[in-house]
C-alpha atoms as a PDB file:
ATOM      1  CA  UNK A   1     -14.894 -25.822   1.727  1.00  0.00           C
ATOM      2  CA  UNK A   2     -15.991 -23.530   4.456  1.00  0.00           C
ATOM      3  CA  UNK A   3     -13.775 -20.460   3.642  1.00  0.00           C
ATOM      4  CA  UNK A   4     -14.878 -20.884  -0.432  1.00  0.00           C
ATOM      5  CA  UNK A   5     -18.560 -20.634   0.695  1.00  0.00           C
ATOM      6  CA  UNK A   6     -17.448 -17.683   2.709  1.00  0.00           C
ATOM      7  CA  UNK A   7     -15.768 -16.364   0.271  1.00  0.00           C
ATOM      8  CA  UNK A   8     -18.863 -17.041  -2.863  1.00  0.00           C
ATOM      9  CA  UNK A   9     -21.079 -14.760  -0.452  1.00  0.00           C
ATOM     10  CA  UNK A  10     -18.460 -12.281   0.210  1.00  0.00           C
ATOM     11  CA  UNK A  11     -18.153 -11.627  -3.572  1.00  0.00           C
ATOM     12  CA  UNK A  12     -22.138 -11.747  -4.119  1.00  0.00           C
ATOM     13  CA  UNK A  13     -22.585  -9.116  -1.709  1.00  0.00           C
ATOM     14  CA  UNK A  14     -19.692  -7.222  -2.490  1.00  0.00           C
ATOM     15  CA  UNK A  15     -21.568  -7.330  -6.361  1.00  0.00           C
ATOM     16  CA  UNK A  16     -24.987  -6.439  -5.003  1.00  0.00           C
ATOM     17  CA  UNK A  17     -23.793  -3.388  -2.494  1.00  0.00           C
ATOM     18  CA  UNK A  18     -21.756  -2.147  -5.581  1.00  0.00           C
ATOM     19  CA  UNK A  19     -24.604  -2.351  -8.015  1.00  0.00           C
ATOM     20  CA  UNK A  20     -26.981  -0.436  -5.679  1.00  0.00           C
ATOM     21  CA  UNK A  21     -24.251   2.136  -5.766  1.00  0.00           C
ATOM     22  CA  UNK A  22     -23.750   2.319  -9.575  1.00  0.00           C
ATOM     23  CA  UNK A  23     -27.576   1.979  -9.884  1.00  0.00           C
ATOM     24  CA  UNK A  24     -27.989   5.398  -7.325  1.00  0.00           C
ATOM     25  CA  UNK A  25     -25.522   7.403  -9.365  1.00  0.00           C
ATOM     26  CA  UNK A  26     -27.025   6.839 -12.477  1.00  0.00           C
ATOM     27  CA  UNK A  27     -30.274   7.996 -11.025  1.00  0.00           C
ATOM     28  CA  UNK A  28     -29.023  10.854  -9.924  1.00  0.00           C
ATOM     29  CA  UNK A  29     -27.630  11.762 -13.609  1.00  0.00           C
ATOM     30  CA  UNK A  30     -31.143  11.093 -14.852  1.00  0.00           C
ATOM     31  CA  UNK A  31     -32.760  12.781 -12.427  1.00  0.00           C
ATOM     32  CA  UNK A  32     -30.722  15.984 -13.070  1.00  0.00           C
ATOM     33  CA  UNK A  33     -29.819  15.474 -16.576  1.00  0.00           C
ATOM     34  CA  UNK A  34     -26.083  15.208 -16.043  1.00  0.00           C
ATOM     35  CA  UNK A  35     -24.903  12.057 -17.439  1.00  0.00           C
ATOM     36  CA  UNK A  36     -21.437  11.527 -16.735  1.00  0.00           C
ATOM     37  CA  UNK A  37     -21.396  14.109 -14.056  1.00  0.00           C
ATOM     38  CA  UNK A  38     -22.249  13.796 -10.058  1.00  0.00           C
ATOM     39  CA  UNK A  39     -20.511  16.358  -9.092  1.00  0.00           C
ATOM     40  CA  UNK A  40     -24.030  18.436  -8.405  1.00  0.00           C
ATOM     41  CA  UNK A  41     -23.835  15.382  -5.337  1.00  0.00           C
ATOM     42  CA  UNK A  42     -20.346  14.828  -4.163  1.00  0.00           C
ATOM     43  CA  UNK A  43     -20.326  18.940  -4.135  1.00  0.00           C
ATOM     44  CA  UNK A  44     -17.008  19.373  -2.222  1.00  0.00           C
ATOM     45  CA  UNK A  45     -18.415  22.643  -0.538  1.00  0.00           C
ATOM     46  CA  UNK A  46     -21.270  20.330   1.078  1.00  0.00           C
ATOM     47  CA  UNK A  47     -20.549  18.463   4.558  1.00  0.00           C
ATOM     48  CA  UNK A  48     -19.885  15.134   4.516  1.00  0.00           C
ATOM     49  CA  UNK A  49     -23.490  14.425   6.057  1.00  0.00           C
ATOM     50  CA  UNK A  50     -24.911  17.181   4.131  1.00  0.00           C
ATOM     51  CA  UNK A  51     -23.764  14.549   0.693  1.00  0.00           C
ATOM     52  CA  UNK A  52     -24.914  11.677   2.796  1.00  0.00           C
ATOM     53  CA  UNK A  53     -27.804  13.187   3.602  1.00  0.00           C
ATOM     54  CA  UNK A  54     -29.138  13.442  -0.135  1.00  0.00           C
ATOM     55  CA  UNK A  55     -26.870  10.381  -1.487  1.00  0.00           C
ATOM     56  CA  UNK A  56     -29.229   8.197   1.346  1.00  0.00           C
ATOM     57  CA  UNK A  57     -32.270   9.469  -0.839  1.00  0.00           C
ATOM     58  CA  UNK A  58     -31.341   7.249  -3.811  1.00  0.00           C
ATOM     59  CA  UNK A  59     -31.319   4.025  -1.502  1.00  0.00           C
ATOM     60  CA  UNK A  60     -33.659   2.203   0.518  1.00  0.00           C
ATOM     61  CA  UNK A  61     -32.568   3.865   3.502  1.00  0.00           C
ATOM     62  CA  UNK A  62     -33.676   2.469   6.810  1.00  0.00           C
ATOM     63  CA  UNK A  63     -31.476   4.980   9.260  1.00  0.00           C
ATOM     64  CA  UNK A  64     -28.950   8.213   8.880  1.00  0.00           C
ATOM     65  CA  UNK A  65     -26.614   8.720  11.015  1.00  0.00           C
ATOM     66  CA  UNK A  66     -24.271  11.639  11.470  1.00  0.00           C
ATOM     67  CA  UNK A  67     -21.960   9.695  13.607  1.00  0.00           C
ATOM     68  CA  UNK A  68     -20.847   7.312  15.707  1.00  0.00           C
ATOM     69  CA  UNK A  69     -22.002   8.952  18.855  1.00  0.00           C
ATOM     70  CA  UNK A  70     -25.473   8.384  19.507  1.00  0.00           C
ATOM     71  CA  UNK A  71     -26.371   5.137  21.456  1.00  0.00           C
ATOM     72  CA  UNK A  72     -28.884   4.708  18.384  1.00  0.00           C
ATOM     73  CA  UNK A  73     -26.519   4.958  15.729  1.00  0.00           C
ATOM     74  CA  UNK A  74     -22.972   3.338  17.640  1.00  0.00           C
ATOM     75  CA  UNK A  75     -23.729  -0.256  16.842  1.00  0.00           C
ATOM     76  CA  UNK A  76     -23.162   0.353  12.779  1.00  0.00           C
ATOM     77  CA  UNK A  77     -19.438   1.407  13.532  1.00  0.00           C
ATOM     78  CA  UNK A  78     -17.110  -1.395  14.296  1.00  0.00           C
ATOM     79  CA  UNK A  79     -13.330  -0.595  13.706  1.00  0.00           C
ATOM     80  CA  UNK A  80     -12.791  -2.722  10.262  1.00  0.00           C
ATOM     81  CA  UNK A  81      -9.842  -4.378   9.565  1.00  0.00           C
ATOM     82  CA  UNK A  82      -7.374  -3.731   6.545  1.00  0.00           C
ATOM     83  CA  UNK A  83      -7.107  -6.287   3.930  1.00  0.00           C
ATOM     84  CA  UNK A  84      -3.807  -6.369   4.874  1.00  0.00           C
ATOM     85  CA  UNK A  85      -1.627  -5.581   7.449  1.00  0.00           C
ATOM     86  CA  UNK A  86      -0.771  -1.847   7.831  1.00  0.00           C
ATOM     87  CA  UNK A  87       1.419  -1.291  11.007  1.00  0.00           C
ATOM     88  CA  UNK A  88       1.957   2.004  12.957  1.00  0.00           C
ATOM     89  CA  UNK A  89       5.438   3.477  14.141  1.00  0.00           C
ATOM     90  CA  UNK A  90       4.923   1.023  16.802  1.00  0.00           C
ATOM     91  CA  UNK A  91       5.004  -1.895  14.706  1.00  0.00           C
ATOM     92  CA  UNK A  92       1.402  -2.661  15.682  1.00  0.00           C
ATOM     93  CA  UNK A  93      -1.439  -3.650  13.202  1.00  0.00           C
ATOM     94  CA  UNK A  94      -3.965  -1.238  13.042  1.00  0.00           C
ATOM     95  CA  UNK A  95      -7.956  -1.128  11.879  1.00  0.00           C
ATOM     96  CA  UNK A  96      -9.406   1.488  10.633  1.00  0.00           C
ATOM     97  CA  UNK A  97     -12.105   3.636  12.822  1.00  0.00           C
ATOM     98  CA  UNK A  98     -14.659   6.038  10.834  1.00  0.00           C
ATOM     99  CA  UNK A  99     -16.924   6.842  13.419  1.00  0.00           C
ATOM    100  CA  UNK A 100     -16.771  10.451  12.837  1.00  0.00           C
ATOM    101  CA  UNK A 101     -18.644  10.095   9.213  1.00  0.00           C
ATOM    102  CA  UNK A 102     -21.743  10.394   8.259  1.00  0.00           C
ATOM    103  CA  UNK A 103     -23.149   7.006   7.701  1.00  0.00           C
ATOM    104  CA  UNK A 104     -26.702   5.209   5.779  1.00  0.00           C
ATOM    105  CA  UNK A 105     -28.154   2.051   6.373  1.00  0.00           C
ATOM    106  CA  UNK A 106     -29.769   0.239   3.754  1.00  0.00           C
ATOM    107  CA  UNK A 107     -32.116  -1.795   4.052  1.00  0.00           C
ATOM    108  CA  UNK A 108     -30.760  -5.131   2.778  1.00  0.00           C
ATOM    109  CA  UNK A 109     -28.438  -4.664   5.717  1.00  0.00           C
ATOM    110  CA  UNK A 110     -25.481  -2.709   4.567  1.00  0.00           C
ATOM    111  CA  UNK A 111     -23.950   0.663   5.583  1.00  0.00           C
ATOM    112  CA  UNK A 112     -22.263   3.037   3.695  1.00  0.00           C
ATOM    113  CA  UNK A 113     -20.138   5.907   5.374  1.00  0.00           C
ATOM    114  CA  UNK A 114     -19.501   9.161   3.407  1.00  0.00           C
ATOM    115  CA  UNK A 115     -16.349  11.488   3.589  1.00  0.00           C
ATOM    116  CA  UNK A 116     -16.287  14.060   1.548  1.00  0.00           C
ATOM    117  CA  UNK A 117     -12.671  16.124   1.206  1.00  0.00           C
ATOM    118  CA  UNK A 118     -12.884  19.767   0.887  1.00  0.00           C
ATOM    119  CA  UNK A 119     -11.702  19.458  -2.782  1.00  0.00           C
ATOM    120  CA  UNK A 120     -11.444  17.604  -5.131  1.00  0.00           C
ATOM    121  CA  UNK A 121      -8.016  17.874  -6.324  1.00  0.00           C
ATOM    122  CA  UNK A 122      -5.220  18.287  -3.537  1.00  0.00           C
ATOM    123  CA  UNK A 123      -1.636  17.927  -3.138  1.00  0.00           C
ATOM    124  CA  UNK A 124      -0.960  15.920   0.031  1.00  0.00           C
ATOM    125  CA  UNK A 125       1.908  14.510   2.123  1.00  0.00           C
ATOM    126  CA  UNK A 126       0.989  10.786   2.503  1.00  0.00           C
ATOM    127  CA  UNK A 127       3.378   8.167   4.676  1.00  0.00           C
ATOM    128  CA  UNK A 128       5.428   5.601   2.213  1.00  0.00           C
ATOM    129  CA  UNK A 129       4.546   2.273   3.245  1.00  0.00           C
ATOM    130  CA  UNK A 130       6.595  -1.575   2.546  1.00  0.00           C
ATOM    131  CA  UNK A 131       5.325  -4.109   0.808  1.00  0.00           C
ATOM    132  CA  UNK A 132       4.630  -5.745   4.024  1.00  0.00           C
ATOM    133  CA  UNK A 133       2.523  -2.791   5.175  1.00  0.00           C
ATOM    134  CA  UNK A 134       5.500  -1.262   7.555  1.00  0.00           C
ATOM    135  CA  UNK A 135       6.512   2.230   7.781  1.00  0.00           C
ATOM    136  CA  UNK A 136       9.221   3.203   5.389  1.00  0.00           C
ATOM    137  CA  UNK A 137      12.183   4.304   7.209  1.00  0.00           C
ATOM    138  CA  UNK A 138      15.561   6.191   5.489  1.00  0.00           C
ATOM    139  CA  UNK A 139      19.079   4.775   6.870  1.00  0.00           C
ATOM    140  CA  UNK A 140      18.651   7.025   9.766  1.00  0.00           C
ATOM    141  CA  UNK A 141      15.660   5.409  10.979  1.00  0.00           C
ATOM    142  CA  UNK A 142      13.340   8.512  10.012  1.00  0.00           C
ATOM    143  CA  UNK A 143       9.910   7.492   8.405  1.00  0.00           C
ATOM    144  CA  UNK A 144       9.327   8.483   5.086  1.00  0.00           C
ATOM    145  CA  UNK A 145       6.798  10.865   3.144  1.00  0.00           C
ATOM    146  CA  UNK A 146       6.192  11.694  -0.285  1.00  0.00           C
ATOM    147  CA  UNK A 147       3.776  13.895  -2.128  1.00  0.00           C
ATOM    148  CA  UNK A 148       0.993  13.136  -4.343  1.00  0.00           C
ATOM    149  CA  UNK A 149      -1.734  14.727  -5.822  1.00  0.00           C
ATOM    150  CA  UNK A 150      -5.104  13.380  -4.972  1.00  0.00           C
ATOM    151  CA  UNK A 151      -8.056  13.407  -7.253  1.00  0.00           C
ATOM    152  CA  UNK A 152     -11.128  12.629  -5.749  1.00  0.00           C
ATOM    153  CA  UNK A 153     -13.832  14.345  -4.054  1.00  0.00           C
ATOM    154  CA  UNK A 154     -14.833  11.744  -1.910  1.00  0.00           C
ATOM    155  CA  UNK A 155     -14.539   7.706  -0.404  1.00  0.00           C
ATOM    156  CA  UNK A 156     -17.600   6.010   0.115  1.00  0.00           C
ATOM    157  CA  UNK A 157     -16.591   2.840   2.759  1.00  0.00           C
ATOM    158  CA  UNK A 158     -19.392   0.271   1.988  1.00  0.00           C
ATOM    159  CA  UNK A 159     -19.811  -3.068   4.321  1.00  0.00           C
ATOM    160  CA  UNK A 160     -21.973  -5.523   2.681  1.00  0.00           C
ATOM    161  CA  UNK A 161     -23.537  -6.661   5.745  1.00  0.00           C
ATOM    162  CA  UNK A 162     -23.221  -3.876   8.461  1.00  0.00           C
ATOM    163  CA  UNK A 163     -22.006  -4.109  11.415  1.00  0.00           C
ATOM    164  CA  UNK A 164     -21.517  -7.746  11.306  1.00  0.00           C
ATOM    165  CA  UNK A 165     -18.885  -9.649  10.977  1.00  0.00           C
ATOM    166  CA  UNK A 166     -16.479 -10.039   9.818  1.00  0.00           C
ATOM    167  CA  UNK A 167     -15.709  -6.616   8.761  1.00  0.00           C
ATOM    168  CA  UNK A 168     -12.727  -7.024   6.601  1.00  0.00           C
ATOM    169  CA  UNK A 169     -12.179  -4.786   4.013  1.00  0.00           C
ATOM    170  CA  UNK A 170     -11.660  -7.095   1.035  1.00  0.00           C
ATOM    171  CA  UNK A 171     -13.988  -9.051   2.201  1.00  0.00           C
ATOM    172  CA  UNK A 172     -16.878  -7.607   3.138  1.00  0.00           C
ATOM    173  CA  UNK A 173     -16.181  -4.139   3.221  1.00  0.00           C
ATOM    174  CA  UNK A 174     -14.882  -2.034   0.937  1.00  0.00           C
ATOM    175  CA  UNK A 175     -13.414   1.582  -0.094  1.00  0.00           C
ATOM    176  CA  UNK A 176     -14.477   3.566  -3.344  1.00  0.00           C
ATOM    177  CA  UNK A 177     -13.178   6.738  -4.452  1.00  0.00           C
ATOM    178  CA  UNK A 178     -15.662   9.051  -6.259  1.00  0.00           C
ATOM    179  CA  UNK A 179     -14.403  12.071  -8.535  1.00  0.00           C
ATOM    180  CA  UNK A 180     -16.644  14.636 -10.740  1.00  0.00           C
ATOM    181  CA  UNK A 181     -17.957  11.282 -13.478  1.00  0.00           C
ATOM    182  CA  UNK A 182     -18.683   9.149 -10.426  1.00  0.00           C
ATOM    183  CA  UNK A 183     -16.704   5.767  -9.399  1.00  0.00           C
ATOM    184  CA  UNK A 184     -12.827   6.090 -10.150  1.00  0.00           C
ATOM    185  CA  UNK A 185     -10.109   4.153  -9.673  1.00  0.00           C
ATOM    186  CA  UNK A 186      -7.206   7.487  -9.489  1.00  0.00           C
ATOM    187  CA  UNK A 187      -5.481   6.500  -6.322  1.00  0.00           C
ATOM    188  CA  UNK A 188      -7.428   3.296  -5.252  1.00  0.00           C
ATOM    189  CA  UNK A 189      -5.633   1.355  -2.345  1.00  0.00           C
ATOM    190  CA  UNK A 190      -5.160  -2.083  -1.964  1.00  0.00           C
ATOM    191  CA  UNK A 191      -5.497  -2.153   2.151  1.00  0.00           C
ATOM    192  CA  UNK A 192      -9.135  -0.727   1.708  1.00  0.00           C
ATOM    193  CA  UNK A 193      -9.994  -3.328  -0.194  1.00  0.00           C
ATOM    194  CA  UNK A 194      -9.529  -1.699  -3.874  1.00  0.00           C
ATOM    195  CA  UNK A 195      -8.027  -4.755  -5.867  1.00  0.00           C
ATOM    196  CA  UNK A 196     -10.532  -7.138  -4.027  1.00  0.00           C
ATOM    197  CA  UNK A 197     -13.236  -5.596  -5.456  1.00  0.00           C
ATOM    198  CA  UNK A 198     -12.130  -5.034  -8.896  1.00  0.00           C
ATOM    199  CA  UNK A 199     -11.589  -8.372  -8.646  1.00  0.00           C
ATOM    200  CA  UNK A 200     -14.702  -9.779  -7.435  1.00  0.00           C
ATOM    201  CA  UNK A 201     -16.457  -7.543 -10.303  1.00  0.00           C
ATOM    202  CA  UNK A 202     -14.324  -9.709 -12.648  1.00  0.00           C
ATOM    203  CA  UNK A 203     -15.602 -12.633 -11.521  1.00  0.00           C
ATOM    204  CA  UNK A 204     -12.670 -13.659  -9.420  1.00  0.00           C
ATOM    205  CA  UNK A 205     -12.686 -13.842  -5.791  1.00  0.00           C
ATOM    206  CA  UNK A 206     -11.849 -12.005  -2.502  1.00  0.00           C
ATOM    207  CA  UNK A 207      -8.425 -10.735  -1.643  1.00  0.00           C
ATOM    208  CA  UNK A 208      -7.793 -10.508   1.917  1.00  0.00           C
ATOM    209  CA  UNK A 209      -5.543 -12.005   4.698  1.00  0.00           C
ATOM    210  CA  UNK A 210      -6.168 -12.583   8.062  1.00  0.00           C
ATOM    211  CA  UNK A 211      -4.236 -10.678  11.265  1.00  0.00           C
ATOM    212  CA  UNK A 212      -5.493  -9.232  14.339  1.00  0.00           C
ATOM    213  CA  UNK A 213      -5.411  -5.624  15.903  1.00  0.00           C
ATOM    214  CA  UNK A 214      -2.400  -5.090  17.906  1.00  0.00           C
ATOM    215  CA  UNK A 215      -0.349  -8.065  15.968  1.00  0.00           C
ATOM    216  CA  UNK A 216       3.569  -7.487  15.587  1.00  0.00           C
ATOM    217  CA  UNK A 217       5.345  -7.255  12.908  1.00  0.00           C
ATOM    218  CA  UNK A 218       6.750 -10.660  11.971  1.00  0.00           C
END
């Protein structure tokens, strides 16, 4: 009973923080007569902070940060967990760090971090992962890459109730990926919490599973 009460005000806030996101872009195509089209906003020759800067201006924003390393601003970045598993080459679980983004507070309590990429279409060289969130390796024990073309100007990492706990994408954090028309799905990924959301906005609930930094592969 505990974990689906958790879980009912995991997906409420996970509906709310999305909304106020949705609800800020469509502002900003009123505001500038571009329906359809943030790109004016997510401008990928504009700093990260620079987009979070004016993005921050369509929210009740209580505090900007540029990063993690003022004493003021340290407390909003906790390392958040994957919502599942991704190991290193050590075979360790890993979280995910993003202290060196620009970063809002809202003031119902949650954050949302800004990266911006300096494009928005790429070709990159991304690691191949296992189901089970391992390292691909070839027969001769080398990890494998592939290539991919990414299309999106920016992720916006959004965590429902800041820096508390338990920050868990899927649960109450989550990634979006934002192209030229605003909130896409090109290239989503699972670990950051993708499918849990799309989920959740479908009326279902949370995906997530539970491990701890540091855990070995099983």
């Amino acid at each position: 009973m505990i974990a689906d009460y958790k879980n009912k005000e995991f997906a409420t806030r996970a509906r709310r923080t999305y909304s106020l996101i949705s609800q800020a872009l469509q502002r900003y195509e009123a505001d500038n007569g571009t329906p359809g089209d943030v790109s004016g906003l997510f401008n990928p020759s504009m700093t990260s902070f620079e987009v979070a800067e004016n993005f921050s201006k369509y929210f009740n924003t209580l505090k900007l940060c540029q990063n993690s390393s003022s004493a003021q601003c340290k407390r909003f970045y906790p390392e958040i967990a994957y919502a599942s598993a991704i190991y290193n080459e050590n075979g360790e679980a890993t979280y995910q760090a993003l202290g060196g983004f620009p970063l809002f507070v809202v003031n119902d309590g949650s954050t949302i971090v800004v990266r911006m990429y300096p494009s928005c279409e790429e070709d990159v060289v991304y690691s191949k992962y296992n189901p089970d969130g391992t390292l691909a390796q070839d027969k001769d024990g080398n990890f494998i890459t592939y290539e991919a073309t990414r299309r999106y100007c920016a992720i916006l990492y959004f965590d429902t109730n800041g820096p508390a706990g338990p920050n868990k994408f899927g649960a109450d954090a989550f990634g979006i990926l934002i192209d030229q028309k605003g909130i896409t799905k090109n290239g989503d990924w699972a670990p950051i919490g993708s499918n849990s959301l799309y989920n959740i906005l479908q009326g279902g609930n949370p995906i997530y599973t539970k491990y701890n930094k540091g855990d070995k592969v099983k």
